[in-house]
N, C-alpha and C. Protein backbone atom coordinates (compact mmCIF):
# COMPACT_ATOMS: atom_id res chain seq x y z
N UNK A 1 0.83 -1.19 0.00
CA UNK A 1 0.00 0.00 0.00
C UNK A 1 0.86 1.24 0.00
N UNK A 2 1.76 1.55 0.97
CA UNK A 2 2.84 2.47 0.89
C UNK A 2 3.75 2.42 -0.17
N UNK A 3 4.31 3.63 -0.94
CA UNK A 3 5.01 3.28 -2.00
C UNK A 3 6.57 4.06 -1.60
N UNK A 4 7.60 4.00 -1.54
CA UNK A 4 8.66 4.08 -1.15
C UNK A 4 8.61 5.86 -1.00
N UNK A 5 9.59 6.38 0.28
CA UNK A 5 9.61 7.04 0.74
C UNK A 5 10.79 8.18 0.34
N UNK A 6 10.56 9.08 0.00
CA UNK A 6 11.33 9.88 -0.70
C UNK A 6 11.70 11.40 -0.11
N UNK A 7 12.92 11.51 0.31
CA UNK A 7 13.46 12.53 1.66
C UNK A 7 14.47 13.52 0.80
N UNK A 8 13.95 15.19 1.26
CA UNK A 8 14.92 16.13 0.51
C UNK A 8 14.70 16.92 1.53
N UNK A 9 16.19 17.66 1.79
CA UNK A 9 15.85 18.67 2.99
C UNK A 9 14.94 18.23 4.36
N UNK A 10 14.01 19.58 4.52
CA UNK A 10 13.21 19.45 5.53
C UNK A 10 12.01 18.74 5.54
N UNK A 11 11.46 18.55 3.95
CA UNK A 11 10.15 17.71 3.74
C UNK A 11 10.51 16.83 3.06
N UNK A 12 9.30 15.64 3.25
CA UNK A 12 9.79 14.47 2.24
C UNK A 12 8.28 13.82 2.37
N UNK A 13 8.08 12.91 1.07
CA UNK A 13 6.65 12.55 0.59
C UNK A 13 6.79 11.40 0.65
N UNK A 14 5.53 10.74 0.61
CA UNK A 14 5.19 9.57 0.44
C UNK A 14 3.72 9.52 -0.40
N UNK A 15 3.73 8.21 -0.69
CA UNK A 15 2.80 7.85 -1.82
C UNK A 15 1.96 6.93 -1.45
N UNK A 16 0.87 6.73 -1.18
CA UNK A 16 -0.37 5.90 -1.19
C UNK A 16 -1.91 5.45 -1.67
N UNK A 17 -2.06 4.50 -1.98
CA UNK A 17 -3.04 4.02 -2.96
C UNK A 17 -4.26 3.68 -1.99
N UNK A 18 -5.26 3.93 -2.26
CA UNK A 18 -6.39 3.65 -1.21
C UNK A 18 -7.71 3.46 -2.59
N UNK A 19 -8.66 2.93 -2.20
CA UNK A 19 -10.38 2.84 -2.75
C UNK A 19 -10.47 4.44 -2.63
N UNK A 20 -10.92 5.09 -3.53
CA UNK A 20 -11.64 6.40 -3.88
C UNK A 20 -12.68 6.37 -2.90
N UNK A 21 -13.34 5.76 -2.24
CA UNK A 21 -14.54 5.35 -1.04
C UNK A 21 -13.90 6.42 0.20
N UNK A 22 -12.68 6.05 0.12
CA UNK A 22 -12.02 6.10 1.33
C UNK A 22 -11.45 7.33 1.54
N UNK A 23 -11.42 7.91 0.79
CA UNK A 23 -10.73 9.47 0.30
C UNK A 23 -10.74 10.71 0.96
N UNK A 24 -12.29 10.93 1.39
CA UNK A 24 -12.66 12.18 2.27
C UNK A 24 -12.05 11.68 3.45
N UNK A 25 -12.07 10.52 4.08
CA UNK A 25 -11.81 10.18 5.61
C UNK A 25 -10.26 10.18 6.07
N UNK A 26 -9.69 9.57 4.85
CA UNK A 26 -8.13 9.41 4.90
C UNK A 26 -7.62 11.09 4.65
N UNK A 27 -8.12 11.86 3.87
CA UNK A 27 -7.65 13.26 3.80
C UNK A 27 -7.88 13.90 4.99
N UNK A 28 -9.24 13.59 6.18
CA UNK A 28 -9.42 13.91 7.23
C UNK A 28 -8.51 14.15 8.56
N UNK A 29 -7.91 12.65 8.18
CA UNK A 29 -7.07 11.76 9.05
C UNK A 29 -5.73 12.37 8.82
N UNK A 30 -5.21 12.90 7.72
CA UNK A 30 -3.66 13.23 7.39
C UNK A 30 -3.81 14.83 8.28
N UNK A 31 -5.19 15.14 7.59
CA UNK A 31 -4.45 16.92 7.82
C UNK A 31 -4.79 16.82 9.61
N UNK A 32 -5.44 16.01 10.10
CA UNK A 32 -5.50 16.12 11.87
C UNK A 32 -3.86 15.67 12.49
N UNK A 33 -2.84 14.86 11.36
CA UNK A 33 -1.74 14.67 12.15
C UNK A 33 -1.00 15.85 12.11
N UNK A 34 -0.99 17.14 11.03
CA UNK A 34 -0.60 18.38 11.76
C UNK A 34 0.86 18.92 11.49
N UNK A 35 1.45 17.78 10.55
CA UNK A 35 2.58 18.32 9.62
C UNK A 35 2.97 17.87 8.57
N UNK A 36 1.55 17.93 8.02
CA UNK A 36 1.18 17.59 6.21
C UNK A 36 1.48 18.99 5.54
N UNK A 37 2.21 19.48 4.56
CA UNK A 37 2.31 20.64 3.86
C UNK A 37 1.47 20.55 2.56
N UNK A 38 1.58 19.44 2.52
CA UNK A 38 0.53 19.43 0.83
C UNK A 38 0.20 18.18 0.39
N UNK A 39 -1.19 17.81 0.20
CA UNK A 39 -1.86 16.65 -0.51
C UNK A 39 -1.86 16.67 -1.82
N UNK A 40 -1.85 15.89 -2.44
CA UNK A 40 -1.90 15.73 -4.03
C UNK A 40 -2.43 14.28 -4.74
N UNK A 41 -3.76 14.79 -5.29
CA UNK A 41 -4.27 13.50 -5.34
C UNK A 41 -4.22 12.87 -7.04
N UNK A 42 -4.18 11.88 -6.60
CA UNK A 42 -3.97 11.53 -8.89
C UNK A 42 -4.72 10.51 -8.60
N UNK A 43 -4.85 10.11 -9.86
CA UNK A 43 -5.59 8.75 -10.53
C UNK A 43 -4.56 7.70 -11.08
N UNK A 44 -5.08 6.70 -10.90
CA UNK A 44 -4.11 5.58 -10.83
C UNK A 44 -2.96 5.76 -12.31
N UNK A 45 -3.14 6.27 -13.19
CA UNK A 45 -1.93 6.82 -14.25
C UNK A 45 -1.28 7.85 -14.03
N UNK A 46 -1.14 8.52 -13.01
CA UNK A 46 0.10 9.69 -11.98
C UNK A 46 -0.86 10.69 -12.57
N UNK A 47 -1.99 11.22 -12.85
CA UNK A 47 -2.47 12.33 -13.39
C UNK A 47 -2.86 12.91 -12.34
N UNK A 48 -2.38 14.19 -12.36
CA UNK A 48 -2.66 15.06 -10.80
C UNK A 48 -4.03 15.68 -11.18
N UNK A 49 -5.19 15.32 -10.39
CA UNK A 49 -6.41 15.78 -10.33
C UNK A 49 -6.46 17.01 -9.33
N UNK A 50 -6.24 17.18 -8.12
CA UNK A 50 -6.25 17.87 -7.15
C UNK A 50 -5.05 18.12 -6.24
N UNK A 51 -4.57 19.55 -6.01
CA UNK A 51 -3.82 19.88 -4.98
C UNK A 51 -4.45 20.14 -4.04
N UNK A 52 -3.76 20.31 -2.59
CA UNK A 52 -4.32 20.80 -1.72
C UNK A 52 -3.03 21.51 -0.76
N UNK A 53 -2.54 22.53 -0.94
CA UNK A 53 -1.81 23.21 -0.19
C UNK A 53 -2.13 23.31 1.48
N UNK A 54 -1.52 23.04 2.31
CA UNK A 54 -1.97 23.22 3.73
C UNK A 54 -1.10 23.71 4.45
N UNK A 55 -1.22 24.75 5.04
CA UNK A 55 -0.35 25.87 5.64
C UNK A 55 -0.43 25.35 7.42
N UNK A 56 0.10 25.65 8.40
CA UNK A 56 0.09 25.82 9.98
C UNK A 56 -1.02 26.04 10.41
N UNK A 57 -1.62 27.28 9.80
CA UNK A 57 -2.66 28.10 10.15
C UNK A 57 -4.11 27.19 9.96
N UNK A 58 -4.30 26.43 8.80
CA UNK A 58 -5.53 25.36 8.47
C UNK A 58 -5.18 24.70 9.48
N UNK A 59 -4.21 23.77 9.84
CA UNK A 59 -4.21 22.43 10.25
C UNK A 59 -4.47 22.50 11.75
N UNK A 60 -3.84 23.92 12.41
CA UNK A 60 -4.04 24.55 13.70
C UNK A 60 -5.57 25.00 14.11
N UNK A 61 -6.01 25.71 12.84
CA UNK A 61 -7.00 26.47 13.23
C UNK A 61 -8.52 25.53 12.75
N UNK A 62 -9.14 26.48 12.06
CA UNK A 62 -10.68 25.51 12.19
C UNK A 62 -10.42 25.00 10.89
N UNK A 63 -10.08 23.58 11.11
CA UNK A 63 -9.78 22.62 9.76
C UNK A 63 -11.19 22.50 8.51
N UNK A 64 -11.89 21.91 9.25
CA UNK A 64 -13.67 21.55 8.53
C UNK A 64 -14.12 22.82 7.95
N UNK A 65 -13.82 23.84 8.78
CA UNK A 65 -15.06 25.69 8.18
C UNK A 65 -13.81 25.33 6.66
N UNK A 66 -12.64 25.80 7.05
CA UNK A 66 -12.13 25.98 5.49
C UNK A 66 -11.62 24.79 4.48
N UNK A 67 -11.86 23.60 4.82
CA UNK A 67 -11.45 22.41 4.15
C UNK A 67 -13.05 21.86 3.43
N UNK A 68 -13.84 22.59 3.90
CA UNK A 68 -15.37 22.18 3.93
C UNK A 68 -15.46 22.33 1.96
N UNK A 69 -14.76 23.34 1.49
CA UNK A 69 -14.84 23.30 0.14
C UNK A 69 -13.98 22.05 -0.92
N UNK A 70 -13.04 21.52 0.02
CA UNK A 70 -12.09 20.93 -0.74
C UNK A 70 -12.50 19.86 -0.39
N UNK A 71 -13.39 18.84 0.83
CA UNK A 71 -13.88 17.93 0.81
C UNK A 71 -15.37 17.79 0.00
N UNK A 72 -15.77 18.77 -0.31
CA UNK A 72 -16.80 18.39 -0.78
C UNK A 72 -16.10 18.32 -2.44
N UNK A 73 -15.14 18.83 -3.29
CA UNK A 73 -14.79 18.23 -4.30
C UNK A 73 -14.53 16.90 -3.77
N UNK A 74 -13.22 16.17 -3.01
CA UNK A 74 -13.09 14.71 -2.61
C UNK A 74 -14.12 14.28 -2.90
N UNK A 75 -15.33 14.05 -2.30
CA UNK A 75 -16.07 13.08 -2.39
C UNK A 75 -16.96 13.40 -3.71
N UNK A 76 -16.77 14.42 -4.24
CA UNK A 76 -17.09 14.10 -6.14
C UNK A 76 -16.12 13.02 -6.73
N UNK A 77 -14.95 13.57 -6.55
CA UNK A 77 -13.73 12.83 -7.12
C UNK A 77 -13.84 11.32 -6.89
N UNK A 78 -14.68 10.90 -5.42
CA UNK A 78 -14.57 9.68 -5.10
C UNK A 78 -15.72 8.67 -5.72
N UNK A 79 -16.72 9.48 -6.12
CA UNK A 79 -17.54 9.21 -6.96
C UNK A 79 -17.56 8.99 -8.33
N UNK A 80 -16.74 9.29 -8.91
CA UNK A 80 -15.89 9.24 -10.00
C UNK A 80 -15.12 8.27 -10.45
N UNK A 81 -13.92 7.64 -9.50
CA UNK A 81 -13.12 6.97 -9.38
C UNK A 81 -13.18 5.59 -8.68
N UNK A 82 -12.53 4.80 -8.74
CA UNK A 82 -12.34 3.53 -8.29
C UNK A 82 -11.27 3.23 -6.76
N UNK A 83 -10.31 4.16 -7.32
CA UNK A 83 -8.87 3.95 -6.57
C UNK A 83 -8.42 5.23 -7.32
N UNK A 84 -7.65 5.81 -5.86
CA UNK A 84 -6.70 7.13 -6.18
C UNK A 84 -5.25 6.87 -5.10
N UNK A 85 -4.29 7.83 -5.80
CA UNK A 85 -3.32 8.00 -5.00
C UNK A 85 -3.03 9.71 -4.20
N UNK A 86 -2.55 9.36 -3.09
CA UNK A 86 -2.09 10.10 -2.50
C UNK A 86 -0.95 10.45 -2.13
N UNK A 87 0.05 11.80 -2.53
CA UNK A 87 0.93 11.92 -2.46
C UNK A 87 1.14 13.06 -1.01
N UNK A 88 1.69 12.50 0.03
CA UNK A 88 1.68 13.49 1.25
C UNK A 88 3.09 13.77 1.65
N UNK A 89 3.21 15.52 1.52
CA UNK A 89 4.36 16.41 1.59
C UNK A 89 4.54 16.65 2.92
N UNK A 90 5.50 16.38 4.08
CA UNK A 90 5.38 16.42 5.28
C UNK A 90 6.20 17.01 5.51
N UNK A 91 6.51 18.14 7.09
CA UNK A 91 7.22 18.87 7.17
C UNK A 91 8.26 17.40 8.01
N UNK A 92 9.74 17.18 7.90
CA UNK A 92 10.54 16.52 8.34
C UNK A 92 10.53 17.23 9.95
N UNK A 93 10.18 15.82 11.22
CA UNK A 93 9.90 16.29 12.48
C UNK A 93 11.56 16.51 13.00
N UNK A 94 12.45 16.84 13.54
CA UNK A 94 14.00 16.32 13.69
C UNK A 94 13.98 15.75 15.20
């Protein structure tokens, strides 16, 4: 499920494949751990459908009031799709 882990500087990404079902909950779940810098979602041929930039200030402050627009695309997208990937930009903890 995890796809190999890739480290530069202070951030470094990882890659994961999940059911499109699962999409709104797992995007839920990343930005509550609180040092995600950026989601990026594709379709199983690397085609980037959606960014999602996430600053201190979202992940700190009221996540749902301003994510409320970008989950409600997710769960179009998940409706759509079968299986997506997720690419998550993390700030490196030291």
């Amino acid at each position: 499920m995890n796809e190999p882990v890739e480290k530069r500087g202070k951030r470094w990404t990882e890659e994961i494949e999940i059911a499109a079902g699962d999409l709104v909950a797992t995007v839920r779940n990343l930005v509550a751990e609180g040092n995600i810098r950026r989601l990026i979602i594709k379709n199983t041929e690397d085609r980037s459908l959606l960014e999602i930039p996430l600053t201190a200030g979202v992940v700190i402050g009221s996540t749902l009031v301003l994510l409320a627009p970008v989950l409600a695309a997710l769960g179009a997208l998940a409706a759509l799709l079968s299986k997506v990937k997720i690419v998550i930009v993390r700030d490196r903890e030291d």
